[in-house]
N, C-alpha and C. Protein backbone atom coordinates (compact mmCIF):
# COMPACT_ATOMS: atom_id res chain seq x y z
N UNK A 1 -34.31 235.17 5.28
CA UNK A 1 -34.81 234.64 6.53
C UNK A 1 -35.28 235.81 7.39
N UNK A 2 -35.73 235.64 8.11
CA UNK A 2 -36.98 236.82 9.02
C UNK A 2 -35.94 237.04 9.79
N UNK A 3 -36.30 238.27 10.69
CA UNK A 3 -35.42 238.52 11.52
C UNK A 3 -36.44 238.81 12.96
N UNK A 4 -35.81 238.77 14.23
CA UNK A 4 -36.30 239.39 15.40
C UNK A 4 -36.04 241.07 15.45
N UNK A 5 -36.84 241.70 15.65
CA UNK A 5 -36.51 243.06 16.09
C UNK A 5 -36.44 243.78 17.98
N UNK A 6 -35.68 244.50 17.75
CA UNK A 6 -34.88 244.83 18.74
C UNK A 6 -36.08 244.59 19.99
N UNK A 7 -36.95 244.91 19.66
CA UNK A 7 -37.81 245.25 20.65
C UNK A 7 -38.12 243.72 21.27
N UNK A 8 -38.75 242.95 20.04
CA UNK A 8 -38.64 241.55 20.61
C UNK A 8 -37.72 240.66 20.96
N UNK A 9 -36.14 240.78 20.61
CA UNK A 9 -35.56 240.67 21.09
C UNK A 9 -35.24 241.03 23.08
N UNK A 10 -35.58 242.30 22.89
CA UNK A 10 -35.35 242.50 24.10
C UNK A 10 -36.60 242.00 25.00
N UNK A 11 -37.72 242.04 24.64
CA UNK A 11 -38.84 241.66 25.52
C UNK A 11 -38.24 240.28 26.04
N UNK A 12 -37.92 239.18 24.94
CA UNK A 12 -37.76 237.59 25.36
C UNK A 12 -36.62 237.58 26.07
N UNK A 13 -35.23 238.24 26.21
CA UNK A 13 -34.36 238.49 27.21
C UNK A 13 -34.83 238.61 28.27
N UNK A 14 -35.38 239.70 28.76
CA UNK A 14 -36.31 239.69 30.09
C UNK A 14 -37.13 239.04 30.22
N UNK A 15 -37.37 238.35 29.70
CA UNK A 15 -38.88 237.43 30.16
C UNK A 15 -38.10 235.79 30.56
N UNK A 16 -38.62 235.04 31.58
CA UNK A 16 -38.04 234.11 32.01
C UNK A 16 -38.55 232.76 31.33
N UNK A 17 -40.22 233.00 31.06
CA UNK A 17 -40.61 231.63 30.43
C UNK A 17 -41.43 232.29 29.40
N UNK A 18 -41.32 231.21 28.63
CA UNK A 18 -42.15 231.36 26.64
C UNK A 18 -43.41 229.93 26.93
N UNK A 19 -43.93 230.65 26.30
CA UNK A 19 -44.88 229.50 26.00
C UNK A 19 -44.75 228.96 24.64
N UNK A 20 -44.67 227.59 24.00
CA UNK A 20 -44.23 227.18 22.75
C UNK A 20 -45.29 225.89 22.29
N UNK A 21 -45.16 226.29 21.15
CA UNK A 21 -46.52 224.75 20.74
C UNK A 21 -45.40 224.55 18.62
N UNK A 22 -45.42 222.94 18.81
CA UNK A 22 -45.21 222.96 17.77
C UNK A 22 -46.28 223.01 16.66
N UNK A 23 -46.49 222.72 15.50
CA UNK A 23 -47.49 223.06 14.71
C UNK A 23 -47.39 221.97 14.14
N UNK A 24 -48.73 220.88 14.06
CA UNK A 24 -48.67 219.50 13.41
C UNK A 24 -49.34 219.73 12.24
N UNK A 25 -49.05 218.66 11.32
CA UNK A 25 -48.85 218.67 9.98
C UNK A 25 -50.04 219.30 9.05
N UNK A 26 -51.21 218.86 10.16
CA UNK A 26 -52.12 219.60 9.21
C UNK A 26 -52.35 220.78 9.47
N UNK A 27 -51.63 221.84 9.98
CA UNK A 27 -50.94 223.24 10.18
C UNK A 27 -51.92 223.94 11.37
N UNK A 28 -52.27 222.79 12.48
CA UNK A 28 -52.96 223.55 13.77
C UNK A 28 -51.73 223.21 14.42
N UNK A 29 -51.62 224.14 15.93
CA UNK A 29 -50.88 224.13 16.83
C UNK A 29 -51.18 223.09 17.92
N UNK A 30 -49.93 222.44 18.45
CA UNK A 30 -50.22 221.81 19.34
C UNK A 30 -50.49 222.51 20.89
N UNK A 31 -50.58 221.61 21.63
CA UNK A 31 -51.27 221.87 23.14
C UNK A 31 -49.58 223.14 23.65
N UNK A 32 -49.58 224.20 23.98
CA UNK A 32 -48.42 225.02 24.41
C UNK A 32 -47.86 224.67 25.94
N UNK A 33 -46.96 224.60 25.85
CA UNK A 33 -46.27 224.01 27.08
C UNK A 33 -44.59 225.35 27.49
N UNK A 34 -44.51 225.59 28.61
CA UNK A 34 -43.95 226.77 29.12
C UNK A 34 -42.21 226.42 29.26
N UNK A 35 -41.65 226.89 28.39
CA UNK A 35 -40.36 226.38 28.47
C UNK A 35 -38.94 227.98 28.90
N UNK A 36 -37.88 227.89 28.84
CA UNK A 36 -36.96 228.69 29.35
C UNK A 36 -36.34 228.74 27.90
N UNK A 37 -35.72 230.12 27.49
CA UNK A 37 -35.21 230.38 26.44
C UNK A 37 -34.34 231.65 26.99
N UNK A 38 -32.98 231.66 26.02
CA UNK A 38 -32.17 232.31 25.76
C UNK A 38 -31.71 232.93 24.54
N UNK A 39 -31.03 234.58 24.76
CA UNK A 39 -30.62 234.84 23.47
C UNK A 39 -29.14 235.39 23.64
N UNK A 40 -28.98 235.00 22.76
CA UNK A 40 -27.42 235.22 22.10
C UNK A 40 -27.32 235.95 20.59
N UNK A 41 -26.62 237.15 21.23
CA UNK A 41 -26.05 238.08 19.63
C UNK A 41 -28.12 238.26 19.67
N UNK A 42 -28.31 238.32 17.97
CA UNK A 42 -29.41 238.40 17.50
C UNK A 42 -30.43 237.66 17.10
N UNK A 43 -30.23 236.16 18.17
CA UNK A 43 -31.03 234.79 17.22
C UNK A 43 -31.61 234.60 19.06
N UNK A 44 -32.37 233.65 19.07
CA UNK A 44 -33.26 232.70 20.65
C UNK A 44 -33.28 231.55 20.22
N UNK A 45 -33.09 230.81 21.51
CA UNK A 45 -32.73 229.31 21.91
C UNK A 45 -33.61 228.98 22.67
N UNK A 46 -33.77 227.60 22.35
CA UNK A 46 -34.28 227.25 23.52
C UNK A 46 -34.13 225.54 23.55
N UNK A 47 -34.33 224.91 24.84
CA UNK A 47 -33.79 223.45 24.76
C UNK A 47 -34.80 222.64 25.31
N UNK A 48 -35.32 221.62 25.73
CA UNK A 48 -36.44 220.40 26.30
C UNK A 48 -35.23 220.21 27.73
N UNK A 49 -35.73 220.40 28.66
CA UNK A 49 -34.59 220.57 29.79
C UNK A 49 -35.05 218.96 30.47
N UNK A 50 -36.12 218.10 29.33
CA UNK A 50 -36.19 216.31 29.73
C UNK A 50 -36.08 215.66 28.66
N UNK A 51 -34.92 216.26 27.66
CA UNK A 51 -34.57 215.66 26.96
C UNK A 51 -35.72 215.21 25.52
N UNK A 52 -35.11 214.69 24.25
CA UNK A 52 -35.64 214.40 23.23
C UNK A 52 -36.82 213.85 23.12
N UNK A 53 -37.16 212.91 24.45
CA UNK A 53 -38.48 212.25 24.68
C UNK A 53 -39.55 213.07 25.03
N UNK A 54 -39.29 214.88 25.50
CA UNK A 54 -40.46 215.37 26.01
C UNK A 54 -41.27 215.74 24.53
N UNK A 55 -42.83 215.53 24.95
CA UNK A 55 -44.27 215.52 23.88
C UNK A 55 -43.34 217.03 23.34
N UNK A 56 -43.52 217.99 24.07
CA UNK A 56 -43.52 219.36 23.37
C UNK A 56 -42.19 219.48 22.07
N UNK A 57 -40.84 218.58 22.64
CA UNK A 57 -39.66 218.57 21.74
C UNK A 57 -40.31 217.95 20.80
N UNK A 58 -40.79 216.46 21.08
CA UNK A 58 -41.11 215.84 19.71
C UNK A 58 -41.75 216.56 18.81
N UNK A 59 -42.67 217.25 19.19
CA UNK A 59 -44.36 217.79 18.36
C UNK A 59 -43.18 219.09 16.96
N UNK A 60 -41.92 219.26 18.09
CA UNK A 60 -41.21 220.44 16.89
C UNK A 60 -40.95 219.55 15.90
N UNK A 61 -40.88 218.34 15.52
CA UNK A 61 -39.39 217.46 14.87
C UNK A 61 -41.06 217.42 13.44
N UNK A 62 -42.48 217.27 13.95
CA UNK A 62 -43.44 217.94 12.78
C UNK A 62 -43.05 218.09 11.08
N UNK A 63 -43.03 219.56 11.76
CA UNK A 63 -42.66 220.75 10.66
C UNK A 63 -41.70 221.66 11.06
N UNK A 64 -41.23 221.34 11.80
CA UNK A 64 -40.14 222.25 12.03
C UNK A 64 -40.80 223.84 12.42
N UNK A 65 -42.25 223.83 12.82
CA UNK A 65 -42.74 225.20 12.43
C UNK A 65 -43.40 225.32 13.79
N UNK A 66 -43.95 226.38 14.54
CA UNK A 66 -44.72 226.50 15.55
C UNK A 66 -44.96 227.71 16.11
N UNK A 67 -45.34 227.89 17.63
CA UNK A 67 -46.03 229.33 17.86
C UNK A 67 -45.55 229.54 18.81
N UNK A 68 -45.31 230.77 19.52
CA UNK A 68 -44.70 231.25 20.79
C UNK A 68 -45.30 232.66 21.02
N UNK A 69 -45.56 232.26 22.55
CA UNK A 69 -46.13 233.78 23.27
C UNK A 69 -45.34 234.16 24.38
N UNK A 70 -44.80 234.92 24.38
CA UNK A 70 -44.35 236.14 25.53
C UNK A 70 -44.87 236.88 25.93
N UNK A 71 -45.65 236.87 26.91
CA UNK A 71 -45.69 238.05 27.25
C UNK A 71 -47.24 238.75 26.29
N UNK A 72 -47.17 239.80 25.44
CA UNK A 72 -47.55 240.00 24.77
C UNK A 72 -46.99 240.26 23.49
N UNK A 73 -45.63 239.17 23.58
CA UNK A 73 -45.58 238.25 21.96
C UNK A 73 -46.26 237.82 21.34
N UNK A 74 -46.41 237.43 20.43
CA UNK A 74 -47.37 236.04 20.02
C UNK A 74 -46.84 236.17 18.62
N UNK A 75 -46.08 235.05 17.82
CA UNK A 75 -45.41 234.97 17.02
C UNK A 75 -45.61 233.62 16.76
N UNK A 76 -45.54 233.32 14.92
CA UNK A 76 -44.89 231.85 14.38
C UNK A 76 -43.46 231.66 14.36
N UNK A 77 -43.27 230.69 14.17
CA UNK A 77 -41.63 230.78 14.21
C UNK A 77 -41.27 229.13 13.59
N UNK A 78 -40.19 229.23 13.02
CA UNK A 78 -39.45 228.14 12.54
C UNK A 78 -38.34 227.47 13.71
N UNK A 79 -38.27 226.58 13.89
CA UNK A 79 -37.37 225.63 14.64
C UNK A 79 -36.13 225.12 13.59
N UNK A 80 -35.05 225.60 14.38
CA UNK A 80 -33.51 225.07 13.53
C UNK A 80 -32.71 223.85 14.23
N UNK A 81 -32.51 223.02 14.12
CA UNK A 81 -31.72 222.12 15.15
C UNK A 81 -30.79 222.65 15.47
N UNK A 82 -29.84 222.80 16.43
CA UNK A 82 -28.18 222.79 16.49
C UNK A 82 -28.23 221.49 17.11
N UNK A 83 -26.87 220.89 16.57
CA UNK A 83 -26.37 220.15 17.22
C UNK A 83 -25.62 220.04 18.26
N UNK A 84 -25.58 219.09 19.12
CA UNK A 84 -25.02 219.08 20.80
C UNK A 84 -23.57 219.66 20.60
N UNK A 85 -22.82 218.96 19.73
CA UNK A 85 -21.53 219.58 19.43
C UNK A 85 -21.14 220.76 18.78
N UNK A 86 -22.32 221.70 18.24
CA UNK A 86 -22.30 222.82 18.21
C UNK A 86 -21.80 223.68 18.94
N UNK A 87 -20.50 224.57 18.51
CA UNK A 87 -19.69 225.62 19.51
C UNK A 87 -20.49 226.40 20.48
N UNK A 88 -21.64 226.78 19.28
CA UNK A 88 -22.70 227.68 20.45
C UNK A 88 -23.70 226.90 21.75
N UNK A 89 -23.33 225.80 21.99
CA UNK A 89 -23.58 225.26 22.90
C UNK A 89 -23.03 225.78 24.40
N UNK A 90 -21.64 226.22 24.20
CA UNK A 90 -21.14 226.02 25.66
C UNK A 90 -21.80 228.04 25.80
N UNK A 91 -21.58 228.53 24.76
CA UNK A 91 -22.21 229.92 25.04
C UNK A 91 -23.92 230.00 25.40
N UNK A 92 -24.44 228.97 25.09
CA UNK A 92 -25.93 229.18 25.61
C UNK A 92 -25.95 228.17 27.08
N UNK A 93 -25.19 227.32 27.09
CA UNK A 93 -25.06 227.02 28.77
C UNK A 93 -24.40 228.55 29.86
N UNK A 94 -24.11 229.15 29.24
CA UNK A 94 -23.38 230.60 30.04
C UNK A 94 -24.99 231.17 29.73
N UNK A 95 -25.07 231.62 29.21
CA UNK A 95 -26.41 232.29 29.07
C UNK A 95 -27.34 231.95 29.66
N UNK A 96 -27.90 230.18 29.92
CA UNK A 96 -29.05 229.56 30.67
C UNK A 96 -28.37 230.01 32.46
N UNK A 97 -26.90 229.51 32.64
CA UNK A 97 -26.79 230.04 33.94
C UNK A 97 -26.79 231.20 34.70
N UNK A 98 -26.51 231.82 33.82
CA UNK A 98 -26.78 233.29 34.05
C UNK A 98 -28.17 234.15 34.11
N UNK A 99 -28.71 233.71 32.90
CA UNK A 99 -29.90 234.32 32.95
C UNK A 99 -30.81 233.49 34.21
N UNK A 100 -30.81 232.26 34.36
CA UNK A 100 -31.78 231.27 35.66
C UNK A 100 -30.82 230.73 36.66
N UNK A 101 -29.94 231.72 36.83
CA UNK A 101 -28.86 231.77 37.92
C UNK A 101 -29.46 230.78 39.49
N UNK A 102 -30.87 231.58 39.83
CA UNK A 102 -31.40 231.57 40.82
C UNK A 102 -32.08 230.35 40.86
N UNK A 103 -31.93 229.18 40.10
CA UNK A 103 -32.46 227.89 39.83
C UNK A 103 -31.30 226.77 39.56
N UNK A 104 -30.73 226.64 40.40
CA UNK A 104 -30.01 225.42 40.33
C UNK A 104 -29.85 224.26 40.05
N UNK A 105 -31.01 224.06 40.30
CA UNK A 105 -30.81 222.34 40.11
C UNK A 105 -31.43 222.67 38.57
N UNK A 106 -32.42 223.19 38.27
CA UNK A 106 -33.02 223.04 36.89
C UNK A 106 -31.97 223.32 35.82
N UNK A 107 -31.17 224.76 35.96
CA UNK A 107 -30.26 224.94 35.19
C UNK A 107 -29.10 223.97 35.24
N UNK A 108 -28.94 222.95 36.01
CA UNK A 108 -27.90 221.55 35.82
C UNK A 108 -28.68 220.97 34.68
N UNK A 109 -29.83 220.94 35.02
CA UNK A 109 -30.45 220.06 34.06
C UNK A 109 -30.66 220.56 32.69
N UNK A 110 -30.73 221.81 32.18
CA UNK A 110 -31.02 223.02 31.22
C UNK A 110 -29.67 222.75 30.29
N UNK A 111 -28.75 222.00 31.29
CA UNK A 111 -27.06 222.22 30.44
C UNK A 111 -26.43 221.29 30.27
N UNK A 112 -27.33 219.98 30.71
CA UNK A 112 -26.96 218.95 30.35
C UNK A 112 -26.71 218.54 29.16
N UNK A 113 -26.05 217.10 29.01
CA UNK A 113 -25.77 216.49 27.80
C UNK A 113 -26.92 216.11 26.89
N UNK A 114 -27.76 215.84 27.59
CA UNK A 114 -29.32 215.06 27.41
C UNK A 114 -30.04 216.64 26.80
N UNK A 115 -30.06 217.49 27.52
CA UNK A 115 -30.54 219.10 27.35
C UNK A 115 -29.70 219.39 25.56
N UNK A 116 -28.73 219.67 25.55
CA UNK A 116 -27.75 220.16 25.02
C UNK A 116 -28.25 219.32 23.67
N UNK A 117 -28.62 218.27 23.50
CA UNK A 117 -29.04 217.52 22.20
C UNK A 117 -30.35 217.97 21.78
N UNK A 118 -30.89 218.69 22.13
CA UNK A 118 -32.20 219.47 21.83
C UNK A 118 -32.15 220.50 21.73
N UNK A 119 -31.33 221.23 21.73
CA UNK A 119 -31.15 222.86 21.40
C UNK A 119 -31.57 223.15 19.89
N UNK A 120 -32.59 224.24 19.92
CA UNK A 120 -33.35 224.62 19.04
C UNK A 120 -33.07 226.38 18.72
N UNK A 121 -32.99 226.89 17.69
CA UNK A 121 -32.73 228.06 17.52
C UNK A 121 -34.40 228.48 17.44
N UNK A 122 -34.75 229.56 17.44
CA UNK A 122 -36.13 230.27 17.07
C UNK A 122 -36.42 231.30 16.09
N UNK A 123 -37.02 230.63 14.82
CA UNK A 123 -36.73 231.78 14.19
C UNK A 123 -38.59 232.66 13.64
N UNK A 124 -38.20 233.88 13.59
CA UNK A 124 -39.50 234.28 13.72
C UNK A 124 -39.96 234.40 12.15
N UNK A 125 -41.71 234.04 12.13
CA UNK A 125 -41.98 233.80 10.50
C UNK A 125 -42.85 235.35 10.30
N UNK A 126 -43.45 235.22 9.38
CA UNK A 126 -44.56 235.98 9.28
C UNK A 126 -45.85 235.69 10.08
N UNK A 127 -46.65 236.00 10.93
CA UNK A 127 -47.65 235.94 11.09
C UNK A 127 -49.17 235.40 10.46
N UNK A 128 -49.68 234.16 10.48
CA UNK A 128 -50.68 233.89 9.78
C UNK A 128 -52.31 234.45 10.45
């Protein structure tokens, strides 16, 4: 499995919003929509902070496959589910509050139960 390197790692830590598009079946990207992500240890998260029904969550459930820009990121990447009851849940709610401390009401919503069922790991592919 691919890995993030330090550097991109650290860029998406500092950076507050990603831009993300899932990739539909016949392997174009969908419309990119600006979401909040977190990292933990050596992997990135990220969650639909309106729940399973938002276009951009669905468009991942695809191929599991899609695109993300930071900054001057720009990467493919694979989508992993975790599940809500996943341990690393309550550690990426510490992480969303911390890192978007300064956003309150959104980060209630970022850590919700509804949130928390959409948590997506990010994993980076090769470049096409």
């Amino acid at each position: 499995m691919n890995t993030w390197t330090l550097d991109e790692l650290a860029q998406i830590a500092d950076t507050d919003e990603m831009h993300i598009a899932g990739r539909r079946r016949d392997g174009t990207d969908r419309k990119p929509v600006i979401v909040w992500m977190v990292r933990i240890g050596d992997d990135i998260y990220t969650r639909s902070v309106n729940g399973p029904d938002a276009a951009w969550f669905r468009g991942t459930r695809a191929s599991h496959e899609g695109h993300i820009i930071v900054d001057n990121l720009d990467k493919y990447v694979a989508f992993v589910d975790i599940e809500a009851d996943d341990p690393i849940n309550d550690a990426l709610d510490a992480a969303y509050r911390s890192k978007y401390r300064r956003y309150a009401g959104p980060v209630a919503s970022i850590t919700s139960q509804l949130a928390r069922s959409t948590t997506l790991k990010i994993v980076p592919q090769q470049n096409n």
